[in-house]
Structures are given as structure tokens and as C-alpha cells.
PDB file of N, CA and C in Angstrom:
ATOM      1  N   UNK A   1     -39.311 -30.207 -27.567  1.00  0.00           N
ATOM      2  CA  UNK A   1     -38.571 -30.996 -28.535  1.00  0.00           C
ATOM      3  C   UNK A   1     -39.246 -32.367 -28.655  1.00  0.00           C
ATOM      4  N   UNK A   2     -39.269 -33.015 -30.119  1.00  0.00           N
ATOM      5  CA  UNK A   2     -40.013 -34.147 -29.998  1.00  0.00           C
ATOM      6  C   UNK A   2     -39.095 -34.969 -30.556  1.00  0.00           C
ATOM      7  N   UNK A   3     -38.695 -35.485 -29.802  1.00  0.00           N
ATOM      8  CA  UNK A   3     -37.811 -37.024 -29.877  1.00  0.00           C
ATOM      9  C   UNK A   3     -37.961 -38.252 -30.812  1.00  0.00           C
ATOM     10  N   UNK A   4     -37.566 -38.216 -32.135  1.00  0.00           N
ATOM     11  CA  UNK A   4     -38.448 -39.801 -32.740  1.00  0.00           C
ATOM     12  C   UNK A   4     -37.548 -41.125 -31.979  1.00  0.00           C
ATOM     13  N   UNK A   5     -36.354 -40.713 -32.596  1.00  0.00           N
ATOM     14  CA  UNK A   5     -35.469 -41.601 -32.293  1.00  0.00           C
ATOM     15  C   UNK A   5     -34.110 -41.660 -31.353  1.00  0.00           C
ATOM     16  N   UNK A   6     -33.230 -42.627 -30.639  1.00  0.00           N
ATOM     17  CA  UNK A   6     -32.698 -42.611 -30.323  1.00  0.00           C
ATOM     18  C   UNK A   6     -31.154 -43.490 -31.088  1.00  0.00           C
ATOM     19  N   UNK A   7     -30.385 -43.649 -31.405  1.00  0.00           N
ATOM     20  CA  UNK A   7     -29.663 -44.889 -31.613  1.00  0.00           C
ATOM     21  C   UNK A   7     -27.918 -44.794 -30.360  1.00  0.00           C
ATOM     22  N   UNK A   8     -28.133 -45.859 -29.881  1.00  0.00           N
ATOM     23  CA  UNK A   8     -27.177 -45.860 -28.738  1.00  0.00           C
ATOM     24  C   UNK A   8     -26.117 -47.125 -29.008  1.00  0.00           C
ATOM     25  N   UNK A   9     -25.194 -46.746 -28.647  1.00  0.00           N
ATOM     26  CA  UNK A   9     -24.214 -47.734 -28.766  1.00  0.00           C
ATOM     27  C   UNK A   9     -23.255 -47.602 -27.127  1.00  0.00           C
ATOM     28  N   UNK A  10     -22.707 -48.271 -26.909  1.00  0.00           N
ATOM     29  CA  UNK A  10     -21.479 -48.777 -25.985  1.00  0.00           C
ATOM     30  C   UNK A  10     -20.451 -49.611 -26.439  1.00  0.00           C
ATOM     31  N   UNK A  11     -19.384 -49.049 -26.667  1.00  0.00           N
ATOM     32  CA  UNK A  11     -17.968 -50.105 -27.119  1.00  0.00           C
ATOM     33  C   UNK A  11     -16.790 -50.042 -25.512  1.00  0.00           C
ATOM     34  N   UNK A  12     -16.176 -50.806 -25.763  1.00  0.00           N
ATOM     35  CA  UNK A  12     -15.075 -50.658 -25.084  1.00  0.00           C
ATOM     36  C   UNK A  12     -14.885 -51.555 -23.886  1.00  0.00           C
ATOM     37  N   UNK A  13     -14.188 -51.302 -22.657  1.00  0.00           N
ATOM     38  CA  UNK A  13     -14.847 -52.280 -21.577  1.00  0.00           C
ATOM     39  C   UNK A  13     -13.378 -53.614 -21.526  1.00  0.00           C
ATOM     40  N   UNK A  14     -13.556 -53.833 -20.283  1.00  0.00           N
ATOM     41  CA  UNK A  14     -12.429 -55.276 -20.529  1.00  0.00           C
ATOM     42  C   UNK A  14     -12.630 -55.836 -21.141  1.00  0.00           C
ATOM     43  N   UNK A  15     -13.898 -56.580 -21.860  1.00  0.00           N
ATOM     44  CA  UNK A  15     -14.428 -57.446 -22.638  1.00  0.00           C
ATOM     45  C   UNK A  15     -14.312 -57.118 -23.983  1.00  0.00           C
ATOM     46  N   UNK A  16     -14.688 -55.850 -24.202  1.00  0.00           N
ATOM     47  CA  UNK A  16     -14.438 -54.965 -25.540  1.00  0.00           C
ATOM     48  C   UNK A  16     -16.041 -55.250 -25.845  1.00  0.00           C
ATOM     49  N   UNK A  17     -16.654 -55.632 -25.813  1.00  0.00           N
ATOM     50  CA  UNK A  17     -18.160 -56.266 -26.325  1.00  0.00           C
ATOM     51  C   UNK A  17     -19.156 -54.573 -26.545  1.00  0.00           C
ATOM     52  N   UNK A  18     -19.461 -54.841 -27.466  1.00  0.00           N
ATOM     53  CA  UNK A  18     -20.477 -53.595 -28.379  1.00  0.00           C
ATOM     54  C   UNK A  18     -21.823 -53.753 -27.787  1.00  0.00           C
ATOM     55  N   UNK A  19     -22.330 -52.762 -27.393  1.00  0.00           N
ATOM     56  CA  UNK A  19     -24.308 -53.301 -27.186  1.00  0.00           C
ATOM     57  C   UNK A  19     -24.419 -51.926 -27.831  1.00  0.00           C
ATOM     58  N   UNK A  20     -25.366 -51.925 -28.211  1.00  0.00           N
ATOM     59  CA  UNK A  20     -26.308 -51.076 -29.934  1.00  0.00           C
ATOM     60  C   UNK A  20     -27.344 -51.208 -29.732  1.00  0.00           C
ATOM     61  N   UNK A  21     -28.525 -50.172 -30.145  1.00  0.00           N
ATOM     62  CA  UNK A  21     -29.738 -49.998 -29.815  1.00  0.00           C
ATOM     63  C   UNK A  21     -30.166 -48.959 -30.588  1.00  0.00           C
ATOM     64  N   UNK A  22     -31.270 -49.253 -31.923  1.00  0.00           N
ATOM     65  CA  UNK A  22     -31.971 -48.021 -32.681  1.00  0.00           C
ATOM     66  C   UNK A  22     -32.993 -48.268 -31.589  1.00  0.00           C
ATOM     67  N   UNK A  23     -33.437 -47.436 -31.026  1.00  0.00           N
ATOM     68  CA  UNK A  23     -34.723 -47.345 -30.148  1.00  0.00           C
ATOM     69  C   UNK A  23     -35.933 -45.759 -31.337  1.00  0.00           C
ATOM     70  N   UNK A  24     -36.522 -46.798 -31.247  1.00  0.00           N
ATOM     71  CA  UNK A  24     -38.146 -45.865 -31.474  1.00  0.00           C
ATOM     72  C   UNK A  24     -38.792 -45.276 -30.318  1.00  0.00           C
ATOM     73  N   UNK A  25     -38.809 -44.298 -30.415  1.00  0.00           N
ATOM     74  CA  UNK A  25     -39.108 -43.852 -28.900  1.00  0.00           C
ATOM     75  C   UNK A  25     -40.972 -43.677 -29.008  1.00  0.00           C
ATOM     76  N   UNK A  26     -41.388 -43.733 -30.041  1.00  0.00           N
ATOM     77  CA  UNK A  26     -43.322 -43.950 -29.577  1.00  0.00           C
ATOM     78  C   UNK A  26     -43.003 -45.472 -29.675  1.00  0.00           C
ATOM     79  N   UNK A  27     -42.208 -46.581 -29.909  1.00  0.00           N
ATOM     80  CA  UNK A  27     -42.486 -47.802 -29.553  1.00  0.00           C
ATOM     81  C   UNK A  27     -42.432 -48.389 -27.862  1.00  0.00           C
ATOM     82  N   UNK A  28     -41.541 -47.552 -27.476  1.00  0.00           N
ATOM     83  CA  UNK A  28     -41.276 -47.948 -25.951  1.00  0.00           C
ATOM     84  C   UNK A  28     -42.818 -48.018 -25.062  1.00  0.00           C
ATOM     85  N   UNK A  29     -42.739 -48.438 -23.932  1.00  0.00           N
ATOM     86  CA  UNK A  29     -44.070 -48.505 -23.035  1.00  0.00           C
ATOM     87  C   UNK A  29     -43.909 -47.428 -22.011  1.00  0.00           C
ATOM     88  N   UNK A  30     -45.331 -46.655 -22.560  1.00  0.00           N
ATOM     89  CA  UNK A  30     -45.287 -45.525 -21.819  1.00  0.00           C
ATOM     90  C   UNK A  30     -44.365 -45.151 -20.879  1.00  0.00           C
ATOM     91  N   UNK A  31     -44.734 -45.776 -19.678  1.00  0.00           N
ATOM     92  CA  UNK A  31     -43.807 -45.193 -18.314  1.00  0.00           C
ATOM     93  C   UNK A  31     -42.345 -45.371 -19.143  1.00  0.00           C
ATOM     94  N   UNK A  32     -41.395 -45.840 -19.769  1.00  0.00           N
ATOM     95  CA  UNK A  32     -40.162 -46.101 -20.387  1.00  0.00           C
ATOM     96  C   UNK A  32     -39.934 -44.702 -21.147  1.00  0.00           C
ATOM     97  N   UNK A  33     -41.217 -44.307 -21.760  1.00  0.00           N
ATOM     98  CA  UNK A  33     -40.768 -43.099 -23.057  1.00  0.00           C
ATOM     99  C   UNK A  33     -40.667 -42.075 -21.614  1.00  0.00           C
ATOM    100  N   UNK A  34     -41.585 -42.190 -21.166  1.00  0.00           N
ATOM    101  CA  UNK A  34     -42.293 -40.982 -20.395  1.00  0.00           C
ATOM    102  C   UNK A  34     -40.391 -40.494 -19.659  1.00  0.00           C
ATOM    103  N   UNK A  35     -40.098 -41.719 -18.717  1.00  0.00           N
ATOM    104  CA  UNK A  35     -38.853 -41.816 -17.991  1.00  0.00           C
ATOM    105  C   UNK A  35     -37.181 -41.120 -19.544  1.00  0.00           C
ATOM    106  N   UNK A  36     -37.521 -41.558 -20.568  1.00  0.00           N
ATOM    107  CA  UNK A  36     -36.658 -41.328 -21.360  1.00  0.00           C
ATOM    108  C   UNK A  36     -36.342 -39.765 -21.933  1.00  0.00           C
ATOM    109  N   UNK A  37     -37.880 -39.372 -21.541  1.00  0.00           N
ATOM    110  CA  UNK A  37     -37.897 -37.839 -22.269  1.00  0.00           C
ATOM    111  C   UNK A  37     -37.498 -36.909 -21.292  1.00  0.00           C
ATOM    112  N   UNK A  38     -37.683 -37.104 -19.737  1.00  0.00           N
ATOM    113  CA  UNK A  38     -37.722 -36.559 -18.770  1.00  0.00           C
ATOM    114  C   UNK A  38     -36.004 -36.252 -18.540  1.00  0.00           C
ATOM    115  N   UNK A  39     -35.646 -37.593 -18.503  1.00  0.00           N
ATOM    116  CA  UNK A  39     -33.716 -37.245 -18.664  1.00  0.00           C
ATOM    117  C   UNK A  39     -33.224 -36.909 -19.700  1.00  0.00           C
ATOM    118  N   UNK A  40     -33.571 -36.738 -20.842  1.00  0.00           N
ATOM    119  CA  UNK A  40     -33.062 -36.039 -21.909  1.00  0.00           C
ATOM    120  C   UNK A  40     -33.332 -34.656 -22.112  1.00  0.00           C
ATOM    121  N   UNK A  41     -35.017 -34.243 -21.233  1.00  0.00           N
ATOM    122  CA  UNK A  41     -34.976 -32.956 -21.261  1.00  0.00           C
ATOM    123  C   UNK A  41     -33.998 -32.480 -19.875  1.00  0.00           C
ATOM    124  N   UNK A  42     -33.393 -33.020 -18.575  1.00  0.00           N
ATOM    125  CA  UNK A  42     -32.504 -32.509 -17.802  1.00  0.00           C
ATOM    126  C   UNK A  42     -31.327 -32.712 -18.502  1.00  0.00           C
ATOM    127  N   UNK A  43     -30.968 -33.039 -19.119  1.00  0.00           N
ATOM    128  CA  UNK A  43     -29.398 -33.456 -19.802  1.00  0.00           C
ATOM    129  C   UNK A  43     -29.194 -31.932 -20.963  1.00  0.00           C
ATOM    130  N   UNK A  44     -30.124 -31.196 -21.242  1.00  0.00           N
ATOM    131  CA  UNK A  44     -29.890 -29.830 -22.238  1.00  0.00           C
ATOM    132  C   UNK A  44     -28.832 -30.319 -23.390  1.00  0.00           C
ATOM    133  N   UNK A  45     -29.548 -30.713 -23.810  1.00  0.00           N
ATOM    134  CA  UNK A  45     -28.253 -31.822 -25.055  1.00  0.00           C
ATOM    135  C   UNK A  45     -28.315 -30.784 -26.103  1.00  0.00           C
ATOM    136  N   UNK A  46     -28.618 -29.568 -26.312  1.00  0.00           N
ATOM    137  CA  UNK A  46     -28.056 -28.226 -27.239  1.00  0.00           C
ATOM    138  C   UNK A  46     -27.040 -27.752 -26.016  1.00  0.00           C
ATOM    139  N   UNK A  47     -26.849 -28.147 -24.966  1.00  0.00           N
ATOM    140  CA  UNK A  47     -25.637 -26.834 -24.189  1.00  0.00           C
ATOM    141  C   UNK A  47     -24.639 -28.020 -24.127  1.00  0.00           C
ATOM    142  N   UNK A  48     -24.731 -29.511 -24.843  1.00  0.00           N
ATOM    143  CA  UNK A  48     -23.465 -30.257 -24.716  1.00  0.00           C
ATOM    144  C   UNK A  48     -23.014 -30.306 -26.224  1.00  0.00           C
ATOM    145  N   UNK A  49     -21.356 -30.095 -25.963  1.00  0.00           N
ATOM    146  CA  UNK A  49     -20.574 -30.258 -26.983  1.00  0.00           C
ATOM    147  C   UNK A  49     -20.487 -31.902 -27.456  1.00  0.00           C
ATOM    148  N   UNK A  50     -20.405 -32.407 -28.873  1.00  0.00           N
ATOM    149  CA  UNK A  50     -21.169 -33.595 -29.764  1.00  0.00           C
ATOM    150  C   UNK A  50     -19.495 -34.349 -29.061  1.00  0.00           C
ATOM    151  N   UNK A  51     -18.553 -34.172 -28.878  1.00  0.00           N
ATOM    152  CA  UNK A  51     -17.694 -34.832 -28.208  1.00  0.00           C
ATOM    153  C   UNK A  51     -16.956 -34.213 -26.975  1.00  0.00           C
ATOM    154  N   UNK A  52     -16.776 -35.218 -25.652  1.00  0.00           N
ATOM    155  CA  UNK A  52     -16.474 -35.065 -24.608  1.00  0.00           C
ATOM    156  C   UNK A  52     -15.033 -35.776 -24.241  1.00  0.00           C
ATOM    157  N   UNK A  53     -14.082 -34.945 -23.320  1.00  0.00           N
ATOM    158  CA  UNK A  53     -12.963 -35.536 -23.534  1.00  0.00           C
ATOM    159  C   UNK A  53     -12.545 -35.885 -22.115  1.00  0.00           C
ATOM    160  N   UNK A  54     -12.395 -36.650 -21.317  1.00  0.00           N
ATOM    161  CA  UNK A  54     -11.659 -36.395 -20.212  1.00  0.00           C
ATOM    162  C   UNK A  54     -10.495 -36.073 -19.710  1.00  0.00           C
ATOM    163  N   UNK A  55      -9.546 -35.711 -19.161  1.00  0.00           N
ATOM    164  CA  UNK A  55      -8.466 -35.439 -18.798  1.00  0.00           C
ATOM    165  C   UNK A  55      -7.152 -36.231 -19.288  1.00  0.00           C
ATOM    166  N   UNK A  56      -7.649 -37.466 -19.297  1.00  0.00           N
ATOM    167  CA  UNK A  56      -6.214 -38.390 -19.554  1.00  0.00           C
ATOM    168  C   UNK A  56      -7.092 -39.825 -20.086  1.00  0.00           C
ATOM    169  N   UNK A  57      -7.337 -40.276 -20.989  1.00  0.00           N
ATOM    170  CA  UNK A  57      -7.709 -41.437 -21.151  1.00  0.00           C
ATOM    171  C   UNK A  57      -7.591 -43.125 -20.123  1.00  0.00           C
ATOM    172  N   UNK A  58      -8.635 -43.240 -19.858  1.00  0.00           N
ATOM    173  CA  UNK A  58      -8.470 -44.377 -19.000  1.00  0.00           C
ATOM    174  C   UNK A  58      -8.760 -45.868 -19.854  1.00  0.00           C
ATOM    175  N   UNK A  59      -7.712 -47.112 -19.545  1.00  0.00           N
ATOM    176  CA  UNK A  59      -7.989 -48.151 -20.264  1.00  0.00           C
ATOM    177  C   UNK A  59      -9.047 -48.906 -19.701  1.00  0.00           C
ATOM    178  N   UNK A  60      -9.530 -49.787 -20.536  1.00  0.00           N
ATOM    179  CA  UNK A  60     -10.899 -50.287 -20.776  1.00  0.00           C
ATOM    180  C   UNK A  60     -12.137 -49.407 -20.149  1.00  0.00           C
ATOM    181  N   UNK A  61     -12.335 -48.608 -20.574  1.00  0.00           N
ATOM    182  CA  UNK A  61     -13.590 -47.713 -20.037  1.00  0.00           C
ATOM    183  C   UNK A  61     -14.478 -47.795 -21.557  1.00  0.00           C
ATOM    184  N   UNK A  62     -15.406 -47.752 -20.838  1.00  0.00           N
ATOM    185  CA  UNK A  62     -16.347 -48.116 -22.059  1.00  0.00           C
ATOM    186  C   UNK A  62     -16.711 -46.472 -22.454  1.00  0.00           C
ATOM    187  N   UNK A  63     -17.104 -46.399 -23.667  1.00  0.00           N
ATOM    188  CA  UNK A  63     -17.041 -44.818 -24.993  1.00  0.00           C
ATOM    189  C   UNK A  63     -18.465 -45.383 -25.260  1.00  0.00           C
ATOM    190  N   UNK A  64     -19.273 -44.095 -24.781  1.00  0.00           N
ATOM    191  CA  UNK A  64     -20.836 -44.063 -25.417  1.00  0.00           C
ATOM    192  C   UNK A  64     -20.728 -42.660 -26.267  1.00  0.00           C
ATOM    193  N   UNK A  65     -21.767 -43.621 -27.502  1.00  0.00           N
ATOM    194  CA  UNK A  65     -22.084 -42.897 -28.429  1.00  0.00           C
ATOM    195  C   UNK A  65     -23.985 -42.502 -28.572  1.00  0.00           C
ATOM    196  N   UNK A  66     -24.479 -41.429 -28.314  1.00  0.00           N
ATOM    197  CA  UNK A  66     -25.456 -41.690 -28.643  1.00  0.00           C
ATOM    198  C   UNK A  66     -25.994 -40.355 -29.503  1.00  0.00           C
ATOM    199  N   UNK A  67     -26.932 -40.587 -30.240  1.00  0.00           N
ATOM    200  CA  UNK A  67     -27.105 -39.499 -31.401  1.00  0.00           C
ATOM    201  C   UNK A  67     -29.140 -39.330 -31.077  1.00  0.00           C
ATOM    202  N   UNK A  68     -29.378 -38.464 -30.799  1.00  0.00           N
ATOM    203  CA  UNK A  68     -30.883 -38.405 -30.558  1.00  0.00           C
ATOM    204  C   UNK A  68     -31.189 -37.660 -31.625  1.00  0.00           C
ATOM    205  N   UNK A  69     -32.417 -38.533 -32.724  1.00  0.00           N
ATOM    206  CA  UNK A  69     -33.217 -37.470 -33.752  1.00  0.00           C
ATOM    207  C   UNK A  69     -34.278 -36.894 -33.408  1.00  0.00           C
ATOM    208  N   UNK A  70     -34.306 -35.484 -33.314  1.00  0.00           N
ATOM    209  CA  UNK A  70     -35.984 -34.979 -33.331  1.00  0.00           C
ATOM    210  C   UNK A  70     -36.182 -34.046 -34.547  1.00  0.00           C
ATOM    211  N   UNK A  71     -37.253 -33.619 -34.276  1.00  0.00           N
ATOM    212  CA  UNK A  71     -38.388 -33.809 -35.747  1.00  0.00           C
ATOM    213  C   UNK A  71     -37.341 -32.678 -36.048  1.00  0.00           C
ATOM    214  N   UNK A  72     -36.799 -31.554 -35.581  1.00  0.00           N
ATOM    215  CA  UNK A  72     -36.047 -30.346 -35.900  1.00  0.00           C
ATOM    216  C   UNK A  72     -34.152 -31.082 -36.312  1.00  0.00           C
ATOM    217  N   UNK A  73     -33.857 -31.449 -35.623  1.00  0.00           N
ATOM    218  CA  UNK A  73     -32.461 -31.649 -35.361  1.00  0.00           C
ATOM    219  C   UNK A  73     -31.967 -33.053 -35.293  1.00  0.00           C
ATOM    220  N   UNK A  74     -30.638 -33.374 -35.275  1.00  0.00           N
ATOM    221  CA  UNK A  74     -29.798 -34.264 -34.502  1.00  0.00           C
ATOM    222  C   UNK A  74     -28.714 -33.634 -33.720  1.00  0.00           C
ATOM    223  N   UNK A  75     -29.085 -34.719 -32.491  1.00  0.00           N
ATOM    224  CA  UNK A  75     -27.760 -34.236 -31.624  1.00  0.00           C
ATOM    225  C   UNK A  75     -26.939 -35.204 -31.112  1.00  0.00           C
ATOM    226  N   UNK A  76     -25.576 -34.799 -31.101  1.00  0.00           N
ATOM    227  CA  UNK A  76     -25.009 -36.306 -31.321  1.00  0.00           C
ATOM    228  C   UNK A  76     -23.787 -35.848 -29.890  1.00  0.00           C
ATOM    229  N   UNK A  77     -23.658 -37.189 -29.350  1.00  0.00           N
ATOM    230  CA  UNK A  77     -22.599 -37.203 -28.284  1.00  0.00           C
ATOM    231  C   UNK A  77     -21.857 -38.687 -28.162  1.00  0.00           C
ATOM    232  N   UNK A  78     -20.439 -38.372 -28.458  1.00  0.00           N
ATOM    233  CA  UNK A  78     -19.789 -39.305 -28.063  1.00  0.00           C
ATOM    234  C   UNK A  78     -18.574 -39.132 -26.940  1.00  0.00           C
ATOM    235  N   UNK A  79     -18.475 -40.250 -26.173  1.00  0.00           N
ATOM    236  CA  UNK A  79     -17.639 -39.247 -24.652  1.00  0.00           C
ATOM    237  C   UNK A  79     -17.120 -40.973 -23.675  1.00  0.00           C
ATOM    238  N   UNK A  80     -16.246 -40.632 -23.589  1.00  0.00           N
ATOM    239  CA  UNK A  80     -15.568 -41.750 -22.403  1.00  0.00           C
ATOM    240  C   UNK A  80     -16.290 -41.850 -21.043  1.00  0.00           C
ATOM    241  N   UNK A  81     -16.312 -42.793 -20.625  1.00  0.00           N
ATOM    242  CA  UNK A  81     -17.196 -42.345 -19.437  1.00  0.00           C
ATOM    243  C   UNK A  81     -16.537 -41.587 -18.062  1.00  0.00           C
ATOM    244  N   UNK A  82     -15.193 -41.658 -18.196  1.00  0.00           N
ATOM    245  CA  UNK A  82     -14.546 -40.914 -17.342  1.00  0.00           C
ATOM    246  C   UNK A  82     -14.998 -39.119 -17.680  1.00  0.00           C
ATOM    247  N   UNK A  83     -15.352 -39.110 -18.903  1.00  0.00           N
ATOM    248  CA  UNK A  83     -15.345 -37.740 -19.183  1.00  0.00           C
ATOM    249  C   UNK A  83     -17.027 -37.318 -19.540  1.00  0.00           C
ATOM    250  N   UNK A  84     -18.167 -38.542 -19.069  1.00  0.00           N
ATOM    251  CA  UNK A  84     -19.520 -37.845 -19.400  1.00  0.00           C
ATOM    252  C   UNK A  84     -19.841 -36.813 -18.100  1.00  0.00           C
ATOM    253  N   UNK A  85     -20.554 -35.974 -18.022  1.00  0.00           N
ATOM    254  CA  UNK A  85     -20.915 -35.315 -16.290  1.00  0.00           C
ATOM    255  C   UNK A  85     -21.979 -36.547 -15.953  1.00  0.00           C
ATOM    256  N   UNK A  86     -22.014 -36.330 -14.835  1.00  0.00           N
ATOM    257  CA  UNK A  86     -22.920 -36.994 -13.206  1.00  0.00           C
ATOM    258  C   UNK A  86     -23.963 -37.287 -13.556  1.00  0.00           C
ATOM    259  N   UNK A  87     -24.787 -35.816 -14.241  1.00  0.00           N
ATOM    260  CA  UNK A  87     -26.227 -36.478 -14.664  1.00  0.00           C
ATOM    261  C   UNK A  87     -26.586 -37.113 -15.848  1.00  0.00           C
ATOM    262  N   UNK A  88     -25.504 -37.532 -16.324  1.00  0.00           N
ATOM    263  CA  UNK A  88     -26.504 -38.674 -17.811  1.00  0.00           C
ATOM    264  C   UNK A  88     -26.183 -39.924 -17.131  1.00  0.00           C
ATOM    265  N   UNK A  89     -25.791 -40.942 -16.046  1.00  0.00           N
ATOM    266  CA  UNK A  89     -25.777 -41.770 -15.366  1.00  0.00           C
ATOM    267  C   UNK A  89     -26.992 -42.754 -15.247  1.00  0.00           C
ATOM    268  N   UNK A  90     -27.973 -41.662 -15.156  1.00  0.00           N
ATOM    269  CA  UNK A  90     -29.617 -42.630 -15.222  1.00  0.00           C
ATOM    270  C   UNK A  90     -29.841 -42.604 -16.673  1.00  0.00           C
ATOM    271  N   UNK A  91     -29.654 -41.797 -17.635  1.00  0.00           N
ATOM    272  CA  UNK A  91     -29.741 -42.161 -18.843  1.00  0.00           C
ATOM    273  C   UNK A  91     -29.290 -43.090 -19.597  1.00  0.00           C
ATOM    274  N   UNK A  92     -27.836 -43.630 -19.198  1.00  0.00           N
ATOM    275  CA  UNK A  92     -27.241 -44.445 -19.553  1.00  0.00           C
ATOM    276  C   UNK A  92     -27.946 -45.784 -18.982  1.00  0.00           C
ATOM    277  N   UNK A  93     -28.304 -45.700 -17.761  1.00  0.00           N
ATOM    278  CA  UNK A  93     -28.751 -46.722 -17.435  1.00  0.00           C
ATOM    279  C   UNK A  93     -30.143 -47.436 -18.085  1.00  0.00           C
ATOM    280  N   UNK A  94     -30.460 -46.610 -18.603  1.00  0.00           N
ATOM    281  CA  UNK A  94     -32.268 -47.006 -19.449  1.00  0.00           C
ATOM    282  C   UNK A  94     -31.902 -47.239 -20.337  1.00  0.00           C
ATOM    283  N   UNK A  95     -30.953 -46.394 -21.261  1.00  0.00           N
ATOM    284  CA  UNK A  95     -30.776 -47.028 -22.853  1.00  0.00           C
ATOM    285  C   UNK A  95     -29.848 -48.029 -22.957  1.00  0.00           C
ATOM    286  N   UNK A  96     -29.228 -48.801 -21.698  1.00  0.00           N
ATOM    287  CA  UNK A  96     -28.734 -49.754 -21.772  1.00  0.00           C
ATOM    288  C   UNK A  96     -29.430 -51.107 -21.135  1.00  0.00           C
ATOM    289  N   UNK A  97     -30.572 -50.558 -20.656  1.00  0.00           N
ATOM    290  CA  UNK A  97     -31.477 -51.615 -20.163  1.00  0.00           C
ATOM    291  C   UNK A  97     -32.283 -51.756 -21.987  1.00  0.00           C
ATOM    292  N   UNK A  98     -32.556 -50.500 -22.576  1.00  0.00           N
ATOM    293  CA  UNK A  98     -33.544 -51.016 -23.587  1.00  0.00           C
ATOM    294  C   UNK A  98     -32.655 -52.086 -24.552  1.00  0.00           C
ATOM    295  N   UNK A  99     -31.187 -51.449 -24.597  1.00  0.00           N
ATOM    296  CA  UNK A  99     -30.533 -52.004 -25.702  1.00  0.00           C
ATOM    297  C   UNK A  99     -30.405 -53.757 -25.693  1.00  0.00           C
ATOM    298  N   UNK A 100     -30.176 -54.141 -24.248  1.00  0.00           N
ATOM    299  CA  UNK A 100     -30.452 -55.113 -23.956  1.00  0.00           C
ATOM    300  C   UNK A 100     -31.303 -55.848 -23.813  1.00  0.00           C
ATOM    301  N   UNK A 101     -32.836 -55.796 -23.369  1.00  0.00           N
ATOM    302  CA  UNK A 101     -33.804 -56.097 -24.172  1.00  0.00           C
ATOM    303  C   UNK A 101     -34.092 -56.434 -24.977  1.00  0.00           C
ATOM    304  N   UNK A 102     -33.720 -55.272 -26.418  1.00  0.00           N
ATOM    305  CA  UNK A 102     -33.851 -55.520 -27.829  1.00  0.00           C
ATOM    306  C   UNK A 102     -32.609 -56.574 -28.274  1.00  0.00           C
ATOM    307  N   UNK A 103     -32.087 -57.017 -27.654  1.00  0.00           N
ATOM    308  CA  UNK A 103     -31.025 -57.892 -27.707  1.00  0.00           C
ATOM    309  C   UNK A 103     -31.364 -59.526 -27.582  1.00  0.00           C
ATOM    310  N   UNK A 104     -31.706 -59.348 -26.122  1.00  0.00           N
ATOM    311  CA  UNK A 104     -32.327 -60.635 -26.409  1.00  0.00           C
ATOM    312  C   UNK A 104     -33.705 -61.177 -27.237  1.00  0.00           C
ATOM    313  N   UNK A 105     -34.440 -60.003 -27.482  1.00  0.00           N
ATOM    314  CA  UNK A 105     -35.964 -60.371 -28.232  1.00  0.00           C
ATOM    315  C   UNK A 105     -35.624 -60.634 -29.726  1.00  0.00           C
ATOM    316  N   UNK A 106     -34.520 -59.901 -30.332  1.00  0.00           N
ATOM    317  CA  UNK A 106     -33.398 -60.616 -31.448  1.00  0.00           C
ATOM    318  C   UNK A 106     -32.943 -62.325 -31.376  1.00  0.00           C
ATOM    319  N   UNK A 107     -32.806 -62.989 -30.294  1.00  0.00           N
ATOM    320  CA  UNK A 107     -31.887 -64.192 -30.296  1.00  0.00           C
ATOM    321  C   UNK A 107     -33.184 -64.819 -29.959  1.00  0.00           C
TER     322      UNK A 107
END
């Protein structure tokens, strides 16, 4: 699967504060794409359903949305974090390091 794009968001949170991220994924630096493709190919994002629900809604938990384009498809997931599984944890953690990044290179 070839990955162009990513676009990631995070809402929610005590703060409520949004972080957003169109990421280009041939713009990233190597070791970054390399690390990005590697957890998206363990994550089988055709065997996850595009929304995830957890058991009982928890307040201020932050709701990721993220929608990955490749050259074939989009696949889209939005999910509470009480209700993502175990292994998108490091994923979350990179596209919220990039989003932030591209955040401050904005200001």
C-alpha cells in the first residue's frame, strides 16, 4: 500500500484544544516516513471498522480522527481513546509529535 497522505486531528481533552495535521508523507524525513509506514502497516487499517466505540463514554477523553489516503483507497478512523486497541498508541504518538511540529513552524 502506498501511503500519500495522512490528515490527523485530536479534539477533546480537559482543555478541549484541537491539534490537526495534513501530513505529506514523502515530505517527512526519512527515518519519520520509514517509522510511520511500519505502524500503519501493523495497525491492518482494512480489518478496522472507520468508527470505534467504547463501552460507556468517558468525559474529557480526547476523539482521534485520522483518515489515511493511498494511491488505491481512503481509510478513515474515528474512535475515543478509551475505545482505540493497544497498538495504535505509538502511532498516535508520531502523528502527534508531527502535528505539533507543523504547528509551531506555522507561528
Amino acid at each position: 500500500m502506498y501511503v500519500e497522505k495522512i490528515k490527523f486531528e485530536r479534539t477533546g481533552g480537559f482543555a478541549g484544544m484541537r491539534l490537526a495535521a495534513d501530513i505529506e508523507v514523502n515530505s517527512l524525513p526519512e527515518d519519520q516516513k520509514r517509522e510511520l509506514l511500519n505502524l500503519l502497516d501493523d495497525m491492518d487499517l482494512e480489518e478496522l471498522p472507520a468508527k470505534l466505540t467504547g463501552k460507556k463514554p468517558i468525559p474529557d477523553e480526547f476523539v482521534y480522527s485520522i483518515i489515511v489516503e493511498t494511491d488505491k483507497q481512503e481509510y478513515k478512523l474515528l474512535a475515543g481513546e478509551s475505545a482505540l486497541p493497544g497498538d495504535t498508541k505509538p502511532l498516535l504518538e508520531l502523528l502527534e509529535r508531527i502535528a505539533k511540529k507543523q504547528m509551531r513552524n506555522r507561528n
